[in-house]
C-alpha atoms as a PDB file:
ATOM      1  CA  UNK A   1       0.000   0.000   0.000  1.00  0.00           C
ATOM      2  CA  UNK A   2       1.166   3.272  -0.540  1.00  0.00           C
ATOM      3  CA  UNK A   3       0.592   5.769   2.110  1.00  0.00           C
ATOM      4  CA  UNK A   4      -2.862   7.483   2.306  1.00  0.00           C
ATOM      5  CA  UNK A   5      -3.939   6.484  -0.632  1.00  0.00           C
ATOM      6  CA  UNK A   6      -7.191   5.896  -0.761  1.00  0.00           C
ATOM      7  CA  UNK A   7      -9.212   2.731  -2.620  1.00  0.00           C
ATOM      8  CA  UNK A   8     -12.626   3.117  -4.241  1.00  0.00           C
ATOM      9  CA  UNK A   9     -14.806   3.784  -2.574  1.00  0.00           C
ATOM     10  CA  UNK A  10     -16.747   0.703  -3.821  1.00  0.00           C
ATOM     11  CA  UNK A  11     -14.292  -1.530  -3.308  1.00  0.00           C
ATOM     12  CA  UNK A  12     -15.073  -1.318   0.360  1.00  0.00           C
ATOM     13  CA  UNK A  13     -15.218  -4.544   2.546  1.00  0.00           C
ATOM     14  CA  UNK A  14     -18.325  -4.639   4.267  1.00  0.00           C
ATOM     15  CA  UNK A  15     -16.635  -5.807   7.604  1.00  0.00           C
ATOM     16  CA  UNK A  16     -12.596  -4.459   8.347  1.00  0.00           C
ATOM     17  CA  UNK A  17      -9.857  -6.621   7.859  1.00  0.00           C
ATOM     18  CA  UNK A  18      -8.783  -5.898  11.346  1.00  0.00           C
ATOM     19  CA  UNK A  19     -11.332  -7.873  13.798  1.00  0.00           C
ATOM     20  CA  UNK A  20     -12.554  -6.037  16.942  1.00  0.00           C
ATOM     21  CA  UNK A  21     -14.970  -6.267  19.235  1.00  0.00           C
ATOM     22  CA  UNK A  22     -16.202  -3.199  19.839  1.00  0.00           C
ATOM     23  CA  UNK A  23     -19.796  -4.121  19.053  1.00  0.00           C
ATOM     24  CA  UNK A  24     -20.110  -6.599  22.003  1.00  0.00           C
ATOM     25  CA  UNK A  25     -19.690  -4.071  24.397  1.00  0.00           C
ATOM     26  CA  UNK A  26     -22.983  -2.726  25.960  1.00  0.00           C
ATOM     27  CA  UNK A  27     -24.253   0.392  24.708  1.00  0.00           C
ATOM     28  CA  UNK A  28     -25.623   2.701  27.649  1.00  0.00           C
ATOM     29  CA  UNK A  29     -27.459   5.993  27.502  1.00  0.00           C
ATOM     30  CA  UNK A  30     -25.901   8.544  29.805  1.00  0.00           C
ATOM     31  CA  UNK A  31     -27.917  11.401  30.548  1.00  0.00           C
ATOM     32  CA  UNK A  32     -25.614  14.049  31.481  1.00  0.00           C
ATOM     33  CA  UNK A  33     -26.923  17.702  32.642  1.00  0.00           C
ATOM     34  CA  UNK A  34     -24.624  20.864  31.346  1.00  0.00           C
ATOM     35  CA  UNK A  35     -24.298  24.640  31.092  1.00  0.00           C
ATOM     36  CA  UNK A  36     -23.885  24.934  27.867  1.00  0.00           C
ATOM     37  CA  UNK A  37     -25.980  21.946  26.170  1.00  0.00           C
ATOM     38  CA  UNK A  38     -28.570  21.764  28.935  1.00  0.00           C
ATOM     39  CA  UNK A  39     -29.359  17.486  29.504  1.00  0.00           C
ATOM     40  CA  UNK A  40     -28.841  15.904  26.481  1.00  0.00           C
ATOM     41  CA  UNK A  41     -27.760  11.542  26.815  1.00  0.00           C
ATOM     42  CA  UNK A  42     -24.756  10.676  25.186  1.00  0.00           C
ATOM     43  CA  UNK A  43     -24.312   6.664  24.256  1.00  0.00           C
ATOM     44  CA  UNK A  44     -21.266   5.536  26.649  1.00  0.00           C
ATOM     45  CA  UNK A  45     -19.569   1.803  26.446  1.00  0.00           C
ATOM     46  CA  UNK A  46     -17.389   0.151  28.921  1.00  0.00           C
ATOM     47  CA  UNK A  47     -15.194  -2.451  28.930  1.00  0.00           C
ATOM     48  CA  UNK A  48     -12.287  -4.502  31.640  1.00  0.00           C
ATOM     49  CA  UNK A  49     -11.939  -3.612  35.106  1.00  0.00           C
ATOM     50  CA  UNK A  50      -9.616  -1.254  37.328  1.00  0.00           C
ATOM     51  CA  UNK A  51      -9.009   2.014  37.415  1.00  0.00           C
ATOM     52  CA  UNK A  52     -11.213   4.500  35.154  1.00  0.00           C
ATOM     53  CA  UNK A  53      -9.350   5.269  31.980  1.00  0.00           C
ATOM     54  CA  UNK A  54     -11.510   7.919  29.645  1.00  0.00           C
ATOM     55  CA  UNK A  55     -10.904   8.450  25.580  1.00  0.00           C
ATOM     56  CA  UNK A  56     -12.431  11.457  24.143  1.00  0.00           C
ATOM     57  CA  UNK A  57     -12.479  11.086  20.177  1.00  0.00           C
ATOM     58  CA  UNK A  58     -12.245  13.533  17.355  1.00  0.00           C
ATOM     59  CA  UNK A  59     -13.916  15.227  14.710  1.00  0.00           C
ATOM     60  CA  UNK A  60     -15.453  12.984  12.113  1.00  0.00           C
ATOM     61  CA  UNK A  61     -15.264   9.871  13.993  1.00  0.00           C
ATOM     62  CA  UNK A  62     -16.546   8.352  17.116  1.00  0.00           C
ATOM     63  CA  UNK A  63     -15.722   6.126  19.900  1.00  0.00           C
ATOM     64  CA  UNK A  64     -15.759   3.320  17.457  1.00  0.00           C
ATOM     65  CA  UNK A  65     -12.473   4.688  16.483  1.00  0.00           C
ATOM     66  CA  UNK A  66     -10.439   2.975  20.039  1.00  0.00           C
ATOM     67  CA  UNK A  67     -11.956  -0.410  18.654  1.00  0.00           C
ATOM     68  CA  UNK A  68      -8.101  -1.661  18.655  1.00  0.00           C
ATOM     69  CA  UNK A  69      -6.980  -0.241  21.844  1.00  0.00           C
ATOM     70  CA  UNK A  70     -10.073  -1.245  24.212  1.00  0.00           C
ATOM     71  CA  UNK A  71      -9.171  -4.420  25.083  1.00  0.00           C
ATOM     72  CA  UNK A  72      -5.468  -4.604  25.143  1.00  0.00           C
ATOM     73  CA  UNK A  73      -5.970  -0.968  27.715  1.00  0.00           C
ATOM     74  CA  UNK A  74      -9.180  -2.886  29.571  1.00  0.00           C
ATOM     75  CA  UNK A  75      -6.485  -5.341  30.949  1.00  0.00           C
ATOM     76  CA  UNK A  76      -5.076  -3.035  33.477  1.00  0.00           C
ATOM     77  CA  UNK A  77      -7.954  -0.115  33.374  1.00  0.00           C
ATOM     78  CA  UNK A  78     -12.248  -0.161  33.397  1.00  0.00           C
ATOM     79  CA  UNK A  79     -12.074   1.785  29.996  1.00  0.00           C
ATOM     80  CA  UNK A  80     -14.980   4.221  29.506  1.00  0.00           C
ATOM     81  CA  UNK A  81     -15.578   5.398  25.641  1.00  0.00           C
ATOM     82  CA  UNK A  82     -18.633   7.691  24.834  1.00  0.00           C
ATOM     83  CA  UNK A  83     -19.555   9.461  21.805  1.00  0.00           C
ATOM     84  CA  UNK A  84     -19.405  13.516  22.082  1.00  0.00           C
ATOM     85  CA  UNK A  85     -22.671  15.782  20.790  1.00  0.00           C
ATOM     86  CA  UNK A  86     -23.775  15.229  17.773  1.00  0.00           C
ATOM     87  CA  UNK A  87     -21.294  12.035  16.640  1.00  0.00           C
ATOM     88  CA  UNK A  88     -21.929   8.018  17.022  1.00  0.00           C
ATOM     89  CA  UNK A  89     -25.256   7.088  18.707  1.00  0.00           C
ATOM     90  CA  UNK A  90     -25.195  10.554  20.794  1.00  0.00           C
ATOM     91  CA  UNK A  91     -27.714  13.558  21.149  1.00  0.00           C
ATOM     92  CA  UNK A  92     -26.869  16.387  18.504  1.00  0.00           C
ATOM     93  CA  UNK A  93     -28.436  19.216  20.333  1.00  0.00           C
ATOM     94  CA  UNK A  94     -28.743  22.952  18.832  1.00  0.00           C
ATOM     95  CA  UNK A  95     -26.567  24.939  20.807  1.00  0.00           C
ATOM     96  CA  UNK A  96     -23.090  26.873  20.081  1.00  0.00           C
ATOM     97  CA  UNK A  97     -20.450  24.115  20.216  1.00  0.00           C
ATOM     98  CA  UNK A  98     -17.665  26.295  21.645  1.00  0.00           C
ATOM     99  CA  UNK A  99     -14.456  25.052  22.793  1.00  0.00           C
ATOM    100  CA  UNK A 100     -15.525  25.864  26.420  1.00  0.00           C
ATOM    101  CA  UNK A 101     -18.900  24.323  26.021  1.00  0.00           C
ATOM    102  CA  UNK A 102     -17.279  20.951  24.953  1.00  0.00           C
ATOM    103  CA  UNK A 103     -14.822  20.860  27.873  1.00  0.00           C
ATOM    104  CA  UNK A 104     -17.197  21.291  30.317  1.00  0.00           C
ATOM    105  CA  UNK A 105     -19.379  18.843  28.726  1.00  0.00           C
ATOM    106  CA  UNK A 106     -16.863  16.383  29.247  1.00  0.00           C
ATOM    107  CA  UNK A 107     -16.216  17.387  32.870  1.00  0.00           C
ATOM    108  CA  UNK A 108     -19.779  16.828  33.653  1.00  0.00           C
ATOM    109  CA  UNK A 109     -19.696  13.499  31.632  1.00  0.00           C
ATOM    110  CA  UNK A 110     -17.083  12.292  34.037  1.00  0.00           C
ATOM    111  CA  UNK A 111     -19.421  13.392  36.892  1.00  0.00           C
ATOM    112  CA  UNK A 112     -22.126  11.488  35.841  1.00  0.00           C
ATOM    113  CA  UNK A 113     -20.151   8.141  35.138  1.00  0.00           C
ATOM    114  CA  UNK A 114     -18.565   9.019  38.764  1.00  0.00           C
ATOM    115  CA  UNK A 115     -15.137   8.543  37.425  1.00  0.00           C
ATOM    116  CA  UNK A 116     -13.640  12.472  38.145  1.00  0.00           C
ATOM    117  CA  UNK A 117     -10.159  12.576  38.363  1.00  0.00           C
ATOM    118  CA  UNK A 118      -9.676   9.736  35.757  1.00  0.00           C
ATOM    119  CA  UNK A 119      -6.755   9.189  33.346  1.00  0.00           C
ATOM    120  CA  UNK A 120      -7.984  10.526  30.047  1.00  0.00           C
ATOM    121  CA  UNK A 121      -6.908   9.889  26.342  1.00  0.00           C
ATOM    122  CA  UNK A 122      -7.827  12.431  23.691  1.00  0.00           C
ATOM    123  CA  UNK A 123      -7.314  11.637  19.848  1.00  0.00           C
ATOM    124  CA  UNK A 124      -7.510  14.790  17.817  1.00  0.00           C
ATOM    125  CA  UNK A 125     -10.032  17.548  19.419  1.00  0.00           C
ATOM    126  CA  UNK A 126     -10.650  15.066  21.605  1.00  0.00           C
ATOM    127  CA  UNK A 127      -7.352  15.903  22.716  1.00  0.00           C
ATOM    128  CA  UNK A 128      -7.616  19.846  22.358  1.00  0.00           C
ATOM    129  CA  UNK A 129     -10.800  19.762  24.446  1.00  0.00           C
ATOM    130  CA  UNK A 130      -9.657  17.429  27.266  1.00  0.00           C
ATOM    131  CA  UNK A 131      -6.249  20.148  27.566  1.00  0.00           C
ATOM    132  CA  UNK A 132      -8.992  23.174  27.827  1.00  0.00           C
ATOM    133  CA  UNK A 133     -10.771  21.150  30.606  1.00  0.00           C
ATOM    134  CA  UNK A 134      -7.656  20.648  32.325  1.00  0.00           C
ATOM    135  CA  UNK A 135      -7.652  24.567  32.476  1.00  0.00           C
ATOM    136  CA  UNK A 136     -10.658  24.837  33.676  1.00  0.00           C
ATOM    137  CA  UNK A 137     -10.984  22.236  36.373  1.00  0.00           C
ATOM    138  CA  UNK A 138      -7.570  20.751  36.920  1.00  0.00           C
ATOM    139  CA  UNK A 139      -9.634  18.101  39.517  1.00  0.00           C
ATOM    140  CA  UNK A 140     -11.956  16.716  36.408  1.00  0.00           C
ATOM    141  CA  UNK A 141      -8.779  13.909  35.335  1.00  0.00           C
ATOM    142  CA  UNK A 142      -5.407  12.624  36.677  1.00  0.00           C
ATOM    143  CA  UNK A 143      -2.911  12.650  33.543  1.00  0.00           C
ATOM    144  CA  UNK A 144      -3.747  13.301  30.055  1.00  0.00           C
ATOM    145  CA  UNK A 145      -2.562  11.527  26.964  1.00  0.00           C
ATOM    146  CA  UNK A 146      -3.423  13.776  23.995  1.00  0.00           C
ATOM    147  CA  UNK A 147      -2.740  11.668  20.734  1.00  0.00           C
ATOM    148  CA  UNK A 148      -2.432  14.376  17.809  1.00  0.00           C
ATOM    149  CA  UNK A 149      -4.720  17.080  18.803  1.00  0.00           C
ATOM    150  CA  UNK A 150      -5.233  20.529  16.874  1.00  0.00           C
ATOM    151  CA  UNK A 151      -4.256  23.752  19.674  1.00  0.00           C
ATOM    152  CA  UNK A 152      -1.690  26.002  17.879  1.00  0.00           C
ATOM    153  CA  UNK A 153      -3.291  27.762  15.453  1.00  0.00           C
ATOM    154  CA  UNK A 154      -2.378  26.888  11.822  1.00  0.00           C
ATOM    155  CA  UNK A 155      -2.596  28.728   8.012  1.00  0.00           C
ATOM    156  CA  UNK A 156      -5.022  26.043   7.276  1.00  0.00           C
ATOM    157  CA  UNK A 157      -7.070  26.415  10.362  1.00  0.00           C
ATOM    158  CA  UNK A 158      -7.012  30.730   9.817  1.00  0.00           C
ATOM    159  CA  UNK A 159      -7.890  29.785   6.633  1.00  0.00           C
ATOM    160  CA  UNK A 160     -11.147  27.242   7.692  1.00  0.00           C
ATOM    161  CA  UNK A 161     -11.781  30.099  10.471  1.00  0.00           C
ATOM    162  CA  UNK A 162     -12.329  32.848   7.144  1.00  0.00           C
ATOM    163  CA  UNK A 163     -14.074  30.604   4.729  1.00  0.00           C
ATOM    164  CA  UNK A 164     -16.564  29.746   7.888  1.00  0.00           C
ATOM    165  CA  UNK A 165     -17.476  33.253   8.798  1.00  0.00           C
ATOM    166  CA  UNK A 166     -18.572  34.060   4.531  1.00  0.00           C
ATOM    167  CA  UNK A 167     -22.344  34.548   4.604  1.00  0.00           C
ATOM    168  CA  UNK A 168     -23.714  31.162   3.622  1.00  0.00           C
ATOM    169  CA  UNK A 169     -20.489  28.612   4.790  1.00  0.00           C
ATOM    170  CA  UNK A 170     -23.064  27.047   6.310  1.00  0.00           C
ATOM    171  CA  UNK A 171     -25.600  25.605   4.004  1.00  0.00           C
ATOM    172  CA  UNK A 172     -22.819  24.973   1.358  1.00  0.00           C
ATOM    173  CA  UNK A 173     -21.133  22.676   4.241  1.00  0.00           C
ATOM    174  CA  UNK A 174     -24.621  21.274   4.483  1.00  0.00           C
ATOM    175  CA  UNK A 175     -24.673  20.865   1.245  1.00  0.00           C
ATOM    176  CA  UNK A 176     -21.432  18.914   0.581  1.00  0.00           C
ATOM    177  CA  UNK A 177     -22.137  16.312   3.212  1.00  0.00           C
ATOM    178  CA  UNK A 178     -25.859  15.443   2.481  1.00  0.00           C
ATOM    179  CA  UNK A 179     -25.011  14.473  -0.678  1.00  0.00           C
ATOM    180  CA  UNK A 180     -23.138  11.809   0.312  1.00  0.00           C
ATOM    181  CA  UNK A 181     -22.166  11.128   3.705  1.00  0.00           C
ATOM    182  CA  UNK A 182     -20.600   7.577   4.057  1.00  0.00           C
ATOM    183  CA  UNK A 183     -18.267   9.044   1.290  1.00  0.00           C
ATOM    184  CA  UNK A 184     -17.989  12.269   3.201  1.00  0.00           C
ATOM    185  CA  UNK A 185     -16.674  10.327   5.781  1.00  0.00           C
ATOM    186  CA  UNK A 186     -14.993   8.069   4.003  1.00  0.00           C
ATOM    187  CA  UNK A 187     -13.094  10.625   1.839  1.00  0.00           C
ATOM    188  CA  UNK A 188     -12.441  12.764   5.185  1.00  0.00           C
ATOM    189  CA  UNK A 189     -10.311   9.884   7.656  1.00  0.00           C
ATOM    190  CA  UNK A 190      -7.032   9.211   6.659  1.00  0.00           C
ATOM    191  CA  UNK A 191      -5.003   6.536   7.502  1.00  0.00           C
ATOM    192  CA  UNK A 192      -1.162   5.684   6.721  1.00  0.00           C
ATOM    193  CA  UNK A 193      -2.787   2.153   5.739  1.00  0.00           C
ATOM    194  CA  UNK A 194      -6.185   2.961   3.969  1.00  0.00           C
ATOM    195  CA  UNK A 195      -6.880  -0.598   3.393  1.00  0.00           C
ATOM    196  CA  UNK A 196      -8.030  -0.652   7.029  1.00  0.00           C
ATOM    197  CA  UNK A 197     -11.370   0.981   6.169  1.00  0.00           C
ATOM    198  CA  UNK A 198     -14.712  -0.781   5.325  1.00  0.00           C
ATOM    199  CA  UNK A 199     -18.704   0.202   4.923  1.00  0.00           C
ATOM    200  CA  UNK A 200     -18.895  -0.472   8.537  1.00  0.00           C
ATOM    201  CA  UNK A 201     -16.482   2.425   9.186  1.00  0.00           C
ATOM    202  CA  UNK A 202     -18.141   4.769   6.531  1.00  0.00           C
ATOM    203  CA  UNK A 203     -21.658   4.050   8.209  1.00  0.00           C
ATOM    204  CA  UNK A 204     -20.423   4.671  11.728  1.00  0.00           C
ATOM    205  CA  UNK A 205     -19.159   7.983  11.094  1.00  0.00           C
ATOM    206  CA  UNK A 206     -21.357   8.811   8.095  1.00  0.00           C
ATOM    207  CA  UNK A 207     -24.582   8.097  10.225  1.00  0.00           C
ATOM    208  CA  UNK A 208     -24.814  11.374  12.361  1.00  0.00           C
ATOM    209  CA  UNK A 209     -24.321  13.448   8.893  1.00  0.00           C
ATOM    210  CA  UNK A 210     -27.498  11.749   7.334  1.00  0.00           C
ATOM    211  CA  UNK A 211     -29.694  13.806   9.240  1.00  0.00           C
ATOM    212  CA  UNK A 212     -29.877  17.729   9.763  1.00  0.00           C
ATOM    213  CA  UNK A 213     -29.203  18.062  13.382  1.00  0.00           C
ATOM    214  CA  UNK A 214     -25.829  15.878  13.186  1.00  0.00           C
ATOM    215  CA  UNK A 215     -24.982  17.905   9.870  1.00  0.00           C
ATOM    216  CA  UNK A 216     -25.759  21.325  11.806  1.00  0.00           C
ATOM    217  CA  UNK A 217     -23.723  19.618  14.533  1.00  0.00           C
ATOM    218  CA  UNK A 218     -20.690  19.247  12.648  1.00  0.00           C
ATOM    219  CA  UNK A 219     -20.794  22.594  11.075  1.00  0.00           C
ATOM    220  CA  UNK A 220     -20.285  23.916  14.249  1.00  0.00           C
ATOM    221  CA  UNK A 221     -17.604  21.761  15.368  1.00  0.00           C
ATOM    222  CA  UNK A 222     -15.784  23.308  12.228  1.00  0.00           C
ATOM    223  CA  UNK A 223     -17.106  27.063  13.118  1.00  0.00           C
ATOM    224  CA  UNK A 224     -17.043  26.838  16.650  1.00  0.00           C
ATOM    225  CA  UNK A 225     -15.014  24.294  18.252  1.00  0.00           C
ATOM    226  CA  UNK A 226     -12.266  24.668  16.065  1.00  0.00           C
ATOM    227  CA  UNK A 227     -11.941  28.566  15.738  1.00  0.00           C
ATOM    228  CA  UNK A 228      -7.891  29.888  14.708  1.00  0.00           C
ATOM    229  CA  UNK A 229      -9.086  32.172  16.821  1.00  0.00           C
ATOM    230  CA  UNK A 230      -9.267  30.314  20.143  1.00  0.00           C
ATOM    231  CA  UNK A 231      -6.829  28.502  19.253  1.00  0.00           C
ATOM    232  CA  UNK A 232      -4.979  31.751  19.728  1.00  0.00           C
ATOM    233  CA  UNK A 233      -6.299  32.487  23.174  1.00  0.00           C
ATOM    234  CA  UNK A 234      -5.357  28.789  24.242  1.00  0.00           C
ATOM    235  CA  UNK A 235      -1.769  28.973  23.278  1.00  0.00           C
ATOM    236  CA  UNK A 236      -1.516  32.707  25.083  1.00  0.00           C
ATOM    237  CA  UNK A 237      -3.362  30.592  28.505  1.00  0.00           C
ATOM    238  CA  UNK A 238      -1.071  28.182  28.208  1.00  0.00           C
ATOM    239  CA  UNK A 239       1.985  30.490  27.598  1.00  0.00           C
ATOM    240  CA  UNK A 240       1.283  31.258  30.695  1.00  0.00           C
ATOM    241  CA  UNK A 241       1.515  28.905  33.126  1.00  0.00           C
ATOM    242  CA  UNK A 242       4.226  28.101  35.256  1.00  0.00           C
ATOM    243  CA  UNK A 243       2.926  24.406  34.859  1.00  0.00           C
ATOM    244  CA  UNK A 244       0.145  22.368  33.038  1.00  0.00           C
ATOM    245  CA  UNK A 245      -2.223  21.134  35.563  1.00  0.00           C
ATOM    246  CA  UNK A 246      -2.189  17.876  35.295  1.00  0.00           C
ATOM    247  CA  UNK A 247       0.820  15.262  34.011  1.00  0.00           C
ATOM    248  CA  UNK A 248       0.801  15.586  30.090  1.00  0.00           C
ATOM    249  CA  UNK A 249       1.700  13.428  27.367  1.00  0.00           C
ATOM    250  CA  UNK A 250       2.158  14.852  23.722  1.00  0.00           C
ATOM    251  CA  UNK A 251       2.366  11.610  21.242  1.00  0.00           C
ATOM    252  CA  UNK A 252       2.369  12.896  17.624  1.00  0.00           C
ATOM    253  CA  UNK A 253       3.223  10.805  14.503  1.00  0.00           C
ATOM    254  CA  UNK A 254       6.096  12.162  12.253  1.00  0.00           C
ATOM    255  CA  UNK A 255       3.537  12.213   9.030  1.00  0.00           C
ATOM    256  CA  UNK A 256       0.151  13.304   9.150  1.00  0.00           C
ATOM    257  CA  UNK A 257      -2.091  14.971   6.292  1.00  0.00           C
ATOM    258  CA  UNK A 258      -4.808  15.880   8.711  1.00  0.00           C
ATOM    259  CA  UNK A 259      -2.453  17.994  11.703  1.00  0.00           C
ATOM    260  CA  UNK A 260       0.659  18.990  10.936  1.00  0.00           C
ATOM    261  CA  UNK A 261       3.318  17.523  13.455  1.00  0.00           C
ATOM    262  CA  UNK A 262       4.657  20.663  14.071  1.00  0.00           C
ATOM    263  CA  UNK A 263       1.838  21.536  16.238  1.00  0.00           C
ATOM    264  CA  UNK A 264       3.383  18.944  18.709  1.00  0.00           C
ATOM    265  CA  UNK A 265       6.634  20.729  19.100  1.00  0.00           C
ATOM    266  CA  UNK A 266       4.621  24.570  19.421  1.00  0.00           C
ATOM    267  CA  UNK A 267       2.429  22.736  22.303  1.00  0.00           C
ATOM    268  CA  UNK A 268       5.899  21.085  23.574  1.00  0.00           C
ATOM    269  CA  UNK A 269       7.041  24.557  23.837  1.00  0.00           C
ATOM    270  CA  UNK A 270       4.129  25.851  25.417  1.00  0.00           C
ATOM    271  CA  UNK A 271       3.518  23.589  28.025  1.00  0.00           C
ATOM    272  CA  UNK A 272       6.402  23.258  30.985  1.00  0.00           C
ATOM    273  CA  UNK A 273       6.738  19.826  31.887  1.00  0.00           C
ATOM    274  CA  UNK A 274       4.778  18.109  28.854  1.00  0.00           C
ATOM    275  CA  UNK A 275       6.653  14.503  27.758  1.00  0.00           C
ATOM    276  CA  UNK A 276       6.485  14.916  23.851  1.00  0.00           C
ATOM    277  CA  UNK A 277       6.628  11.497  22.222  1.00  0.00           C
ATOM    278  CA  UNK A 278       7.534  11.244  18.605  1.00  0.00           C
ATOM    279  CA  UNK A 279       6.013   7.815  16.392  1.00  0.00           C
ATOM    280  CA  UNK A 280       7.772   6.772  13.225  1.00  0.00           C
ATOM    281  CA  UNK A 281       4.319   4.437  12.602  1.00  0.00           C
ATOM    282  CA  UNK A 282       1.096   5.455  12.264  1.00  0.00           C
ATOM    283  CA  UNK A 283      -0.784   8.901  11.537  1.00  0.00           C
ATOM    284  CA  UNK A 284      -3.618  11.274  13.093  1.00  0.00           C
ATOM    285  CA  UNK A 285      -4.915   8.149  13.933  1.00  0.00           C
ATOM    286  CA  UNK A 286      -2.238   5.747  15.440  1.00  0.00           C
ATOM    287  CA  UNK A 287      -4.930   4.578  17.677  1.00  0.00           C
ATOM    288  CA  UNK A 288      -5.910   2.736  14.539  1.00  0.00           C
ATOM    289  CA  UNK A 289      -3.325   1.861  12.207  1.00  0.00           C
ATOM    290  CA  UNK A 290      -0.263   1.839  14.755  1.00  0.00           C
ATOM    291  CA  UNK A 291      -2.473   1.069  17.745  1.00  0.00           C
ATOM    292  CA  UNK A 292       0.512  -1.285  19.384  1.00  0.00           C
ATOM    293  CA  UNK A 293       3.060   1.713  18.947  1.00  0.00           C
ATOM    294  CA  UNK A 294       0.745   4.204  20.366  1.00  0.00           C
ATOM    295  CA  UNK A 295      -0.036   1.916  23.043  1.00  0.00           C
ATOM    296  CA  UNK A 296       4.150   1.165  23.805  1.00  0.00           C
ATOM    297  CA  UNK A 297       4.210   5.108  23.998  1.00  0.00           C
ATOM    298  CA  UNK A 298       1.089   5.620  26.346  1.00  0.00           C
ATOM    299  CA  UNK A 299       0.806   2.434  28.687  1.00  0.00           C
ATOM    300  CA  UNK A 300       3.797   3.594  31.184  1.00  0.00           C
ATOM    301  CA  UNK A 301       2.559   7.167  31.343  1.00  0.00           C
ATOM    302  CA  UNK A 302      -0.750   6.091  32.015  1.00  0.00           C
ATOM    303  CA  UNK A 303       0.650   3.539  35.059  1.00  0.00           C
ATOM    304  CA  UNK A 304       2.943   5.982  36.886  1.00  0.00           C
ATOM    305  CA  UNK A 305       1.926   7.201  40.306  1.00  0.00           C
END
């Protein structure tokens, strides 16, 4: 395979090549009670036993995308994955999806499972949002492993932050996706190894954008949570400090089409203290296709005291 390139789309498996078992874990509803959402129930599944170990996903996916590292982390931890407004099998509520609003979501989701003061991963802006809640209540996890997150603002994302704010970015976003959104989300994951994709991944993360709350849902995760802009004012809070509240792991892959790696070092930089871990395997998503070199990097921050 050559890297990221992408197959037909028709030539899609149905299942993955990769096994999993992600579907045999019990799906719960969570009904979890925020500022900035109001109560909204978010589908949550848990798997092993131990200590609580959280992992916040991205944009564009879910949390089917820790299918591979559930069970090998449910060993030593009771690993909690839930999927965030308006992705997976979650609520896609009409509200402003600001940065803010997001992290304190997730604080309150860890109040309602009971587990604050967890060990978190964050993939992507799973990762940016988990550092802002850190910020904001420094009691809401234990150590953070953020796995290729967005934070320092880019060219591109300036350049996403002007084409949002044009009168109109909105339906022609709408627009795009409803057309056809397995192949929106097919066309929109990358992988190093694209020949670990299948209809059962398109559908996962293509079902919220078949309907017009999860497509209104993602627009604002592009207008909102993602703002240049706030980006901005989260590099100058973190800038800053004299340390990052919690223990921080940075673990970005040398080659990435989605987040440049360089964003790594500038959050290296920001953040006192912060372990920056460099992969040779694996992309934006090493969780999926360099989960056992993501997991070599992760598993002995996550177990020290």
């Amino acid at each position: 395979m050559e890297p990221f390139r992408q197959l037909p789309f028709e030539s899609l498996p149905e299942r993955p090549r990769v096994p999993h078992g992600f579907f045999e874990l019990p799906e719960e509803r969570l009904r979890v009670r925020s500022e900035g959402f109001g109560a909204i129930e978010l589908s949550v599944r848990r798997a092993g036993s131990g200590p609580p170990l959280v992992l916040v996903h991205g944009l564009m996916t879910s949390s089917y995308s820790f299918r591979y590292v559930i069970e090998p982390l449910a060993r030593d931890y009771t690993v909690i994955v839930f999927d965030l407004p308006g992705a997976g099998r979650s609520d896609a509520p009409r509200a402003p999806y600001t940065p803010d609003a997001l992290a304190d979501l997730i604080g309150d989701t860890l109040r309602a499972l009971g587990v604050e003061g967890a060990r978190v991963i964050g993939n992507s802006m799973g990762g940016y949002l988990a550092m802002r809640l850190a910020l904001r209540r420094p009691g809401a996890m234990s150590r953070l492993v953020n796995l290729h997150s967005p934070g320092a603002p880019t060219p591109r994302m300036w350049a996403l932050e002007a084409a949002l704010s044009l009168p109109g970015s909105a339906a022609i976003v709408d627009r795009l996706v409803r057309r056809d959104p397995l192949r929106w989300a097919f066309r929109n994951v990358h992988y190093w190894d694209e020949s670990l994709k299948s209809l059962e991944e398109a559908r996962e993360y293509g079902a919220p954008l078949a309907t017009p709350a999860g497509r209104e849902a993602f627009a604002r995760y592009l207008g909102d949570t993602l703002r240049a802009s706030e980006m901005r004012r989260f590099a100058r809070q973190l800038a800053a400090l004299e340390r990052f509240p919690v223990p921080l792991q940075l673990v970005y892959a040398r080659r990435d089409p989605m987040v440049p790696p360089e964003v790594g070092a500038a959050l290296a930089r920001l953040v006192p203290g912060a372990e920056l871990v460099w992969l040779d395997e694996g992309s934006h998503f090493a969780h999926v296709d360099a989960p056992d070199v993501f997991l070599a990097a992760a598993r002995p921050f996550l177990a020290a005291a």
